[in-house]
C-alpha atoms as a PDB file:
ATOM      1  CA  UNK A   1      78.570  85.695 107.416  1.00  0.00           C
ATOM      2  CA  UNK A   2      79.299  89.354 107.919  1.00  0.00           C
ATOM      3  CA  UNK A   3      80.239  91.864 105.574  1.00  0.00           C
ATOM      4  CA  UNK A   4      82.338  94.660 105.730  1.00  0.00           C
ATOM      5  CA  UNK A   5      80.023  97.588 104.995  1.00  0.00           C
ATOM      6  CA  UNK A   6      81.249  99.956 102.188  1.00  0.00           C
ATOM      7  CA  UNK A   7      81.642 103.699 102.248  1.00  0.00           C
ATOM      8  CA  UNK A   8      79.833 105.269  99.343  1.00  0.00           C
ATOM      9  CA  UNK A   9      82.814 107.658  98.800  1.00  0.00           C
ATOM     10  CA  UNK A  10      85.611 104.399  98.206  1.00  0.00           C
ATOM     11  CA  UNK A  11      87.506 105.638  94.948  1.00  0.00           C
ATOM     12  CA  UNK A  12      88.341 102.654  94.078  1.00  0.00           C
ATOM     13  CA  UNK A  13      84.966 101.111  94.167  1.00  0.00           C
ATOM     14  CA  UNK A  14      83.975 103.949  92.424  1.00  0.00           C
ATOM     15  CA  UNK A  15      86.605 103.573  89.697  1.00  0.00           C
ATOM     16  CA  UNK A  16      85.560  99.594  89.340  1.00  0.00           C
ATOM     17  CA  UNK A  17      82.331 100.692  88.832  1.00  0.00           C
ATOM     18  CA  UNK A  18      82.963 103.252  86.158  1.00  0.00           C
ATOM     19  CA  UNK A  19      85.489 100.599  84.433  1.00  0.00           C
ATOM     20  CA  UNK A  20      82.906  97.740  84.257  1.00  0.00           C
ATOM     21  CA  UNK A  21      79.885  99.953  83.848  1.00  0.00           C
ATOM     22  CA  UNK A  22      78.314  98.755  86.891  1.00  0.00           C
ATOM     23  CA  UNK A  23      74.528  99.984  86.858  1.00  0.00           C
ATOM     24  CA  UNK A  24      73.605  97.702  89.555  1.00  0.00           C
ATOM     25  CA  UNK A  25      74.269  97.082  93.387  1.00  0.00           C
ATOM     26  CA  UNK A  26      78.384  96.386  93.651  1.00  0.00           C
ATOM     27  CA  UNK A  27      76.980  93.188  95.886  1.00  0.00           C
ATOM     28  CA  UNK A  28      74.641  91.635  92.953  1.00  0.00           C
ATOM     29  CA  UNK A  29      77.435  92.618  90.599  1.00  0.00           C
ATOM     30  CA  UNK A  30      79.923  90.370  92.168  1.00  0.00           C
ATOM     31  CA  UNK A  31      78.023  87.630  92.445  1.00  0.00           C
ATOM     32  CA  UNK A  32      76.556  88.057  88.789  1.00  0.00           C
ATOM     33  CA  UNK A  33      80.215  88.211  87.047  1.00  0.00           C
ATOM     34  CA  UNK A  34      81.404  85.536  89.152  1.00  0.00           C
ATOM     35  CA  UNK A  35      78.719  83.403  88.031  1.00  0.00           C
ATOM     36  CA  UNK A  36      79.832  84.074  84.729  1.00  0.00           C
ATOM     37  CA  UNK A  37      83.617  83.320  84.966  1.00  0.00           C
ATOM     38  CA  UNK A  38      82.487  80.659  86.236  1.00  0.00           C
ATOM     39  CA  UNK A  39      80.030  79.308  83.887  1.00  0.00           C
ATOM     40  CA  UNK A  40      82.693  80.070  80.844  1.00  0.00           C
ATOM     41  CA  UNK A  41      84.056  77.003  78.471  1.00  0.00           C
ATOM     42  CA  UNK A  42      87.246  78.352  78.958  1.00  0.00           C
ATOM     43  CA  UNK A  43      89.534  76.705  81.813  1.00  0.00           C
ATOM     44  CA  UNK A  44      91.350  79.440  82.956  1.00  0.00           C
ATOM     45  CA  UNK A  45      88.304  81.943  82.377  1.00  0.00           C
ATOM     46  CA  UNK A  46      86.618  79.252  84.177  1.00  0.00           C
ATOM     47  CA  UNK A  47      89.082  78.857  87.320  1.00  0.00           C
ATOM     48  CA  UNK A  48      89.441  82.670  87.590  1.00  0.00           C
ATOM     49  CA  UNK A  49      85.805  82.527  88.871  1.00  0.00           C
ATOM     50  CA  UNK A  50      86.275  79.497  90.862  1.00  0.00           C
ATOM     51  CA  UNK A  51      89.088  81.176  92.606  1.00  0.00           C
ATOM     52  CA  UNK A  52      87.393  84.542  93.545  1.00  0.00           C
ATOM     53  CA  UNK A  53      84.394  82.986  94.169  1.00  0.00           C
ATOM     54  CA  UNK A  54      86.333  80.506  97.028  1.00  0.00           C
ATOM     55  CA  UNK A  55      88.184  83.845  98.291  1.00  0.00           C
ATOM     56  CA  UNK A  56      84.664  85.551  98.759  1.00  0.00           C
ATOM     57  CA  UNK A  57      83.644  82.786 100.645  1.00  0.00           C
ATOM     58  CA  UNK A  58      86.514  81.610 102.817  1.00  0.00           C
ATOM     59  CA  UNK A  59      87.735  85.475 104.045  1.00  0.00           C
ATOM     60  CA  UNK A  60      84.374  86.237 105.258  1.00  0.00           C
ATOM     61  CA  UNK A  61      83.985  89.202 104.421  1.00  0.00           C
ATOM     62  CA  UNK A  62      81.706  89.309 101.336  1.00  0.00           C
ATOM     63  CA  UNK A  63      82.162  90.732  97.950  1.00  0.00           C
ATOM     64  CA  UNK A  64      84.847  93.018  99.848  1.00  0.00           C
ATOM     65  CA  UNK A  65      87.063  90.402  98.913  1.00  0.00           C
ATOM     66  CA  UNK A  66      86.608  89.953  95.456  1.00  0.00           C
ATOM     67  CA  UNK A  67      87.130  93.868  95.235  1.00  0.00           C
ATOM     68  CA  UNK A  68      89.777  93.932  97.040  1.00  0.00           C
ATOM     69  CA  UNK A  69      91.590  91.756  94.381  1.00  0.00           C
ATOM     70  CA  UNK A  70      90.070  92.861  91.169  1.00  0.00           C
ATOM     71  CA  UNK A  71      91.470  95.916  92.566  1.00  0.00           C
ATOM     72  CA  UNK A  72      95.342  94.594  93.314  1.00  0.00           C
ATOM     73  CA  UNK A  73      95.380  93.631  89.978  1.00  0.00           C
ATOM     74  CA  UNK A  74      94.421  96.696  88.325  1.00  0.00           C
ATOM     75  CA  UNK A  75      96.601  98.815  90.136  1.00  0.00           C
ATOM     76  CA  UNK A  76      99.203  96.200  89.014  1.00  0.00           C
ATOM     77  CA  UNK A  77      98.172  96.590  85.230  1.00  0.00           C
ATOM     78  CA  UNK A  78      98.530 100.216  85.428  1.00  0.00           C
ATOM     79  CA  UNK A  79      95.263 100.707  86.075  1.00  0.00           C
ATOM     80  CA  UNK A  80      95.193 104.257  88.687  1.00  0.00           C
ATOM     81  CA  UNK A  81      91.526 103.844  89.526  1.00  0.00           C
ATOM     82  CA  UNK A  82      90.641 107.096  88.901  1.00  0.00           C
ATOM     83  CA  UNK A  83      86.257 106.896  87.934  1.00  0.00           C
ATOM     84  CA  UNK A  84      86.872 110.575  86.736  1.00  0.00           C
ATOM     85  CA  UNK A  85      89.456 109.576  84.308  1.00  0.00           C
ATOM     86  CA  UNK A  86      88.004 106.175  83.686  1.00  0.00           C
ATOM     87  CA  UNK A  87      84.576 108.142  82.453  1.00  0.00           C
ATOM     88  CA  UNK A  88      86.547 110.499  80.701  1.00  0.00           C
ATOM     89  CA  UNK A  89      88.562 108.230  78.620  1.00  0.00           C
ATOM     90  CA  UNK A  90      85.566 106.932  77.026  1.00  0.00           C
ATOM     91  CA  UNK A  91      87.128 103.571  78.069  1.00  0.00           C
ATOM     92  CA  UNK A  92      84.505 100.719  77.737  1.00  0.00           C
ATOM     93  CA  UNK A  93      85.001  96.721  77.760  1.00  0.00           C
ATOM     94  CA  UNK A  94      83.809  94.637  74.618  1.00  0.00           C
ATOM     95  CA  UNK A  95      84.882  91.639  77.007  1.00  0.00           C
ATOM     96  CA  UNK A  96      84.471  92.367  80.913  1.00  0.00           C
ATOM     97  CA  UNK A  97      85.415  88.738  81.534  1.00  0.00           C
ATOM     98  CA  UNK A  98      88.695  88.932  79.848  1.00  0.00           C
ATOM     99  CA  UNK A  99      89.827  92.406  82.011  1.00  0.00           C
ATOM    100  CA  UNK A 100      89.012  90.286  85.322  1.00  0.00           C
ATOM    101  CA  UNK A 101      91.353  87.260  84.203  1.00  0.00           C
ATOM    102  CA  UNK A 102      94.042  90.012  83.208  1.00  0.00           C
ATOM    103  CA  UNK A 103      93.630  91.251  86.486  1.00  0.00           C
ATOM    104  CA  UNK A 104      93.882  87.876  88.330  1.00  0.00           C
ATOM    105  CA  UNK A 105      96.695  86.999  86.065  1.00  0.00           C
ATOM    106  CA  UNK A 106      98.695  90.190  87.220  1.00  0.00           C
ATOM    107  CA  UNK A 107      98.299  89.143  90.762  1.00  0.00           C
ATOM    108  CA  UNK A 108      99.758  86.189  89.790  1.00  0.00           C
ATOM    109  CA  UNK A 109     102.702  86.610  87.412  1.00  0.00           C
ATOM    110  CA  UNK A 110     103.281  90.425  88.944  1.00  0.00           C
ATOM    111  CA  UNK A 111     103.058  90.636  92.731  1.00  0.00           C
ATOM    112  CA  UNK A 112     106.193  88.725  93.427  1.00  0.00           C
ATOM    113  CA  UNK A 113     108.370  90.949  90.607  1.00  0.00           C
ATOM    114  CA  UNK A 114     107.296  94.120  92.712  1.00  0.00           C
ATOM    115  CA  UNK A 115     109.617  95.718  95.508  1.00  0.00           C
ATOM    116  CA  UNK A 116     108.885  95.811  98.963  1.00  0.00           C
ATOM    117  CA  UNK A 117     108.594  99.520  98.080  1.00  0.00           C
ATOM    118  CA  UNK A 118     105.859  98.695  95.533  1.00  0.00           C
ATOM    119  CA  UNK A 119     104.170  96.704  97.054  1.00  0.00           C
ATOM    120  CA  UNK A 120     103.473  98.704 100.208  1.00  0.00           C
ATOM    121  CA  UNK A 121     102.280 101.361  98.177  1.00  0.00           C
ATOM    122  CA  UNK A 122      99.612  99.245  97.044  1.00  0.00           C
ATOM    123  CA  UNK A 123      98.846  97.740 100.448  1.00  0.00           C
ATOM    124  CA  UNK A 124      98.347 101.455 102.030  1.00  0.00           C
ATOM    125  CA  UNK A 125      96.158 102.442  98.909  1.00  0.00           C
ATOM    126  CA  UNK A 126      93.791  99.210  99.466  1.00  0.00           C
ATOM    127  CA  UNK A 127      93.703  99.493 103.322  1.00  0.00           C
ATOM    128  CA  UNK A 128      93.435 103.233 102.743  1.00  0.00           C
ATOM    129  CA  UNK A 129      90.055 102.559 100.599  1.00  0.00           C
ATOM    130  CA  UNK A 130      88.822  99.424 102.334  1.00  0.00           C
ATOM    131  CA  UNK A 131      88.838  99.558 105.665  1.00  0.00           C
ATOM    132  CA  UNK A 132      90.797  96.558 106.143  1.00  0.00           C
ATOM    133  CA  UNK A 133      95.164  95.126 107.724  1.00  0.00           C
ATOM    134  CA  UNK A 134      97.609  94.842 105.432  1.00  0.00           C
ATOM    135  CA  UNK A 135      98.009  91.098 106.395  1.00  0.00           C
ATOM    136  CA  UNK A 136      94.443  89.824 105.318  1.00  0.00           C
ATOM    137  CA  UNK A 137      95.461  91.456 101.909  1.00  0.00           C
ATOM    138  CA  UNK A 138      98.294  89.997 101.826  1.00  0.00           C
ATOM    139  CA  UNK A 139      96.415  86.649 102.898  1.00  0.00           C
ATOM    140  CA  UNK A 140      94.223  86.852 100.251  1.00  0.00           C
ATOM    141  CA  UNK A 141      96.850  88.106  97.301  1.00  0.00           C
ATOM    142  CA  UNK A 142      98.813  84.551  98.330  1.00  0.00           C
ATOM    143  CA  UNK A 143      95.523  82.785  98.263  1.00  0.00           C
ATOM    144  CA  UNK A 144      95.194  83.687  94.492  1.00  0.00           C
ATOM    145  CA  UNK A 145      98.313  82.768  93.914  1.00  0.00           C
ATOM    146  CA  UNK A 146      98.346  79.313  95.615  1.00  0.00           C
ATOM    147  CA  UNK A 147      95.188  78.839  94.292  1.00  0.00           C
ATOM    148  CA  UNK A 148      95.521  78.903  91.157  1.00  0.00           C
ATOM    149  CA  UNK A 149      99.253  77.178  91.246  1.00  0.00           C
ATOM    150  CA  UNK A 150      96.997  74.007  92.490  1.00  0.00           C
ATOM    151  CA  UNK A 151      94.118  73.706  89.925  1.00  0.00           C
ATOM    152  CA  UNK A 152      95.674  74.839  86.647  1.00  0.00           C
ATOM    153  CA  UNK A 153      98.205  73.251  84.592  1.00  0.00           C
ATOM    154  CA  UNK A 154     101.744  75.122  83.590  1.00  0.00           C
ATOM    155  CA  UNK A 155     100.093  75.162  80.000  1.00  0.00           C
ATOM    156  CA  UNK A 156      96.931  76.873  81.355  1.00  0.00           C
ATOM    157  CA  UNK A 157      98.622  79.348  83.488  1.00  0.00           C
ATOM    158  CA  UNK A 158     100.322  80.656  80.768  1.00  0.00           C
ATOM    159  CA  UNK A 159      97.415  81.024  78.765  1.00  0.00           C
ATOM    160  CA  UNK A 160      96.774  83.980  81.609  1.00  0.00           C
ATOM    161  CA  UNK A 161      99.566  85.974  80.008  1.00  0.00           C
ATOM    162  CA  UNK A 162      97.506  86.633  77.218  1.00  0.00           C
ATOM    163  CA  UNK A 163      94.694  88.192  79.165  1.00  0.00           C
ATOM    164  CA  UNK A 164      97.504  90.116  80.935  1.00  0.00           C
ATOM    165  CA  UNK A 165      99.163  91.180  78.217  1.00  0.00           C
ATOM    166  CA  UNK A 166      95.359  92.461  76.813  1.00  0.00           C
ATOM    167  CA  UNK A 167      94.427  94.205  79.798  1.00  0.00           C
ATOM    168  CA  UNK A 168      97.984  95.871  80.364  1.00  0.00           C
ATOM    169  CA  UNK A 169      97.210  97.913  76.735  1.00  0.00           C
ATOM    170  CA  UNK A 170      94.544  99.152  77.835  1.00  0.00           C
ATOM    171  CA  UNK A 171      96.796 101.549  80.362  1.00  0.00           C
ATOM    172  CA  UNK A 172      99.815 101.584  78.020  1.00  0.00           C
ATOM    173  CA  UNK A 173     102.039  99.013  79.787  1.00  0.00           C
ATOM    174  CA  UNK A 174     103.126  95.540  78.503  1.00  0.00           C
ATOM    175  CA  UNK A 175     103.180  91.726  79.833  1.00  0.00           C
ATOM    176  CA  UNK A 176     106.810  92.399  80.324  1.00  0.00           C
ATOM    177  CA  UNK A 177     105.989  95.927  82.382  1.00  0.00           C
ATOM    178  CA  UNK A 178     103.719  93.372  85.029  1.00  0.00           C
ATOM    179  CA  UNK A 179     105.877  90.058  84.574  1.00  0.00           C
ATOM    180  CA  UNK A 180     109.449  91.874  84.502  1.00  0.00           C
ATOM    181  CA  UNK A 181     110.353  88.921  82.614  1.00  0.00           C
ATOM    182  CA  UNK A 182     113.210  88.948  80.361  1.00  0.00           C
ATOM    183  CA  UNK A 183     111.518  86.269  77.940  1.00  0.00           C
ATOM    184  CA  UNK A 184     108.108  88.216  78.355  1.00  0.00           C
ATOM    185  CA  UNK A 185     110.238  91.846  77.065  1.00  0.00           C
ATOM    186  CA  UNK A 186     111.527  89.983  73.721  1.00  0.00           C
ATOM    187  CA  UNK A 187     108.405  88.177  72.891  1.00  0.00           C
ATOM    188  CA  UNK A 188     106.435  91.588  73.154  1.00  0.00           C
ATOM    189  CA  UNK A 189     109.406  92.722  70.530  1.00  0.00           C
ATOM    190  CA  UNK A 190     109.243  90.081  68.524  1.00  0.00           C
ATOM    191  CA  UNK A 191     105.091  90.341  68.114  1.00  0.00           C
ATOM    192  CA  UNK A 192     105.898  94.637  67.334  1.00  0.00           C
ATOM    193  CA  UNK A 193     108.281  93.382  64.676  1.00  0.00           C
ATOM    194  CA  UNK A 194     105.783  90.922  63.451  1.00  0.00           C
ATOM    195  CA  UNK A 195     103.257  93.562  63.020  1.00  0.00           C
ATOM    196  CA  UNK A 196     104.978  96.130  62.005  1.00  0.00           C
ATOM    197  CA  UNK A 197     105.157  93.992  58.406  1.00  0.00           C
ATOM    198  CA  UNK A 198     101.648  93.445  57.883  1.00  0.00           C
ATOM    199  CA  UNK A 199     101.514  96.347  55.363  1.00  0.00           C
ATOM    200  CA  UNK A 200     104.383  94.288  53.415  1.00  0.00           C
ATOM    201  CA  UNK A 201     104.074  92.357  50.517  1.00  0.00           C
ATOM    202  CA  UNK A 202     103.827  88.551  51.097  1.00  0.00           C
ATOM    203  CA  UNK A 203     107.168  87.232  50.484  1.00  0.00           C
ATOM    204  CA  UNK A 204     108.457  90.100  52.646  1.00  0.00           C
ATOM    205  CA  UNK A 205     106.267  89.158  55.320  1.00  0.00           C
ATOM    206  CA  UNK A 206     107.391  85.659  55.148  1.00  0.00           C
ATOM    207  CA  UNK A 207     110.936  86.240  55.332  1.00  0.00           C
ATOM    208  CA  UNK A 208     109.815  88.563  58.520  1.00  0.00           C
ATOM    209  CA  UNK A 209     108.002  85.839  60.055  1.00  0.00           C
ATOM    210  CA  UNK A 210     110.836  83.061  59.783  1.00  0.00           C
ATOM    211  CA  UNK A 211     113.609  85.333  61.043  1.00  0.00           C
ATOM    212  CA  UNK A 212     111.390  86.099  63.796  1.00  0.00           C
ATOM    213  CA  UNK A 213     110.409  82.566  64.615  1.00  0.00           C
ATOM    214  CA  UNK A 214     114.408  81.797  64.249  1.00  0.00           C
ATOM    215  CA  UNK A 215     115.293  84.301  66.928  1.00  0.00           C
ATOM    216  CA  UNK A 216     112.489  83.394  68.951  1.00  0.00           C
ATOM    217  CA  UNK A 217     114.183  79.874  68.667  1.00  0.00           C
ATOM    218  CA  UNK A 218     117.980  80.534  69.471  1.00  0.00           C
ATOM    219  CA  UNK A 219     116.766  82.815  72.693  1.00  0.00           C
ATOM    220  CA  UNK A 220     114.289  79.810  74.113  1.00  0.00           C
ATOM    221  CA  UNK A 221     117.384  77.731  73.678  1.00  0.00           C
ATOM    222  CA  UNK A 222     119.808  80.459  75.216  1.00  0.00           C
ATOM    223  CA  UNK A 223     117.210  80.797  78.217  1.00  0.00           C
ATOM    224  CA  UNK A 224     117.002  77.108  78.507  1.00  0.00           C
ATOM    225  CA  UNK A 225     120.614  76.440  79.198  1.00  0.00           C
ATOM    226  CA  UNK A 226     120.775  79.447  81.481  1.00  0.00           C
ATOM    227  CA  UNK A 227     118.023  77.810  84.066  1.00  0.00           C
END
């Protein structure tokens, strides 16, 4: 197997690195986080590093790959992958694991709600930085997708919107920003309501939390009848 080889300038390699504190070679990181998604308790942590580790393998092109779509899905967070700003910010991750599910999650609950527009933006960015056609990106983007459609459950893809949702904060955006999800916009609401009444006396808080769970209710119903 060949790989693609890198050019030490790439921006966006350079802004992965400076997100994920990378101190070693990009190659033995890939294969050392991988190993670690993959070794996790946690299903979807689990498949996350099942899937990128199959994508390394079956695109031939090496760890390229798993860049390539660490890298859709941050620019998909929000993420600009800039290593200056990145540094700047201070920005460092207490769970490294967690941002690479977000970022796999975003491919897969956010590609399809982009415009053509959108999307091609991305595409000329990656191919820009990488070296590589717009069609094996887009290959592997719908391998993730398919992918993980075929090993994890309805319930456990879900649980991916939380990691989303996590990572998203980090660049000011929502789940609802990446999913452009109706559902996804009043749940975020509904959790800024909830919090906004921690400070509140118990009772209060109470009376918060079953209005909210009431209106959380009546819209799953409304949402139901509309599919």
């Amino acid at each position: 197997m060949t790989s693609l080889p890198f050019v030490p300038s790439n921006p966006i390699v350079d802004a992965i690195k400076a997100l994920y504190g990378v101190a070693t070679s990009v190659n033995a990181f890939i294969d050392e986080h991988i190993a670690k998604l993959k070794a996790h308790e946690n299903e979807t942590i689990n498949a996350t590093g099942r899937v990128l580790e199959n994508a390394k393998a079956g695109f031939g092109i090496g760890y390229i790959t798993p860049l390539i779509l660490t890298a859709t899905g941050q620019l998909l967070l929000g993420n600009q992958l800039n290593a200056t700003a990145i540094l700047a910010s201070g920005m460092t991750l207490s769970n490294p694991l967690a941002m690479t599910c977000g970022a796999i999650g975003a491919i897969y609950y956010g590609w399809q709600a982009l415009s053509e527009e959108e999307k091609n933006a991305i595409l000329a960015r990656l191919t820009a930085a990488f070296e590589v056609g717009v069609e094996l990106i887009k290959s592997m983007i719908s391998f993730v997708i398919s992918s993980l459609g075929s090993i994890l459950s309805k319930e456990k893809l879900a649980e991916f919107k939380n990691f989303v949702a996590s990572a998203a904060e980090n660049f000011g955006k929502t789940l609802a920003d990446i999913t452009r999800d109706i559902k996804d916009k009043f749940f975020h609401v509904m959790d800024w309501v909830g919090n906004a009444w921690k400070e509140a006396s118990t009772s209060v808080q109470e009376g918060a939390e079953r209005t909210k769970d009431s209106v959380k209710e009546t819209f799953e119903k409304m949402t139901k009848k509309s599919e």
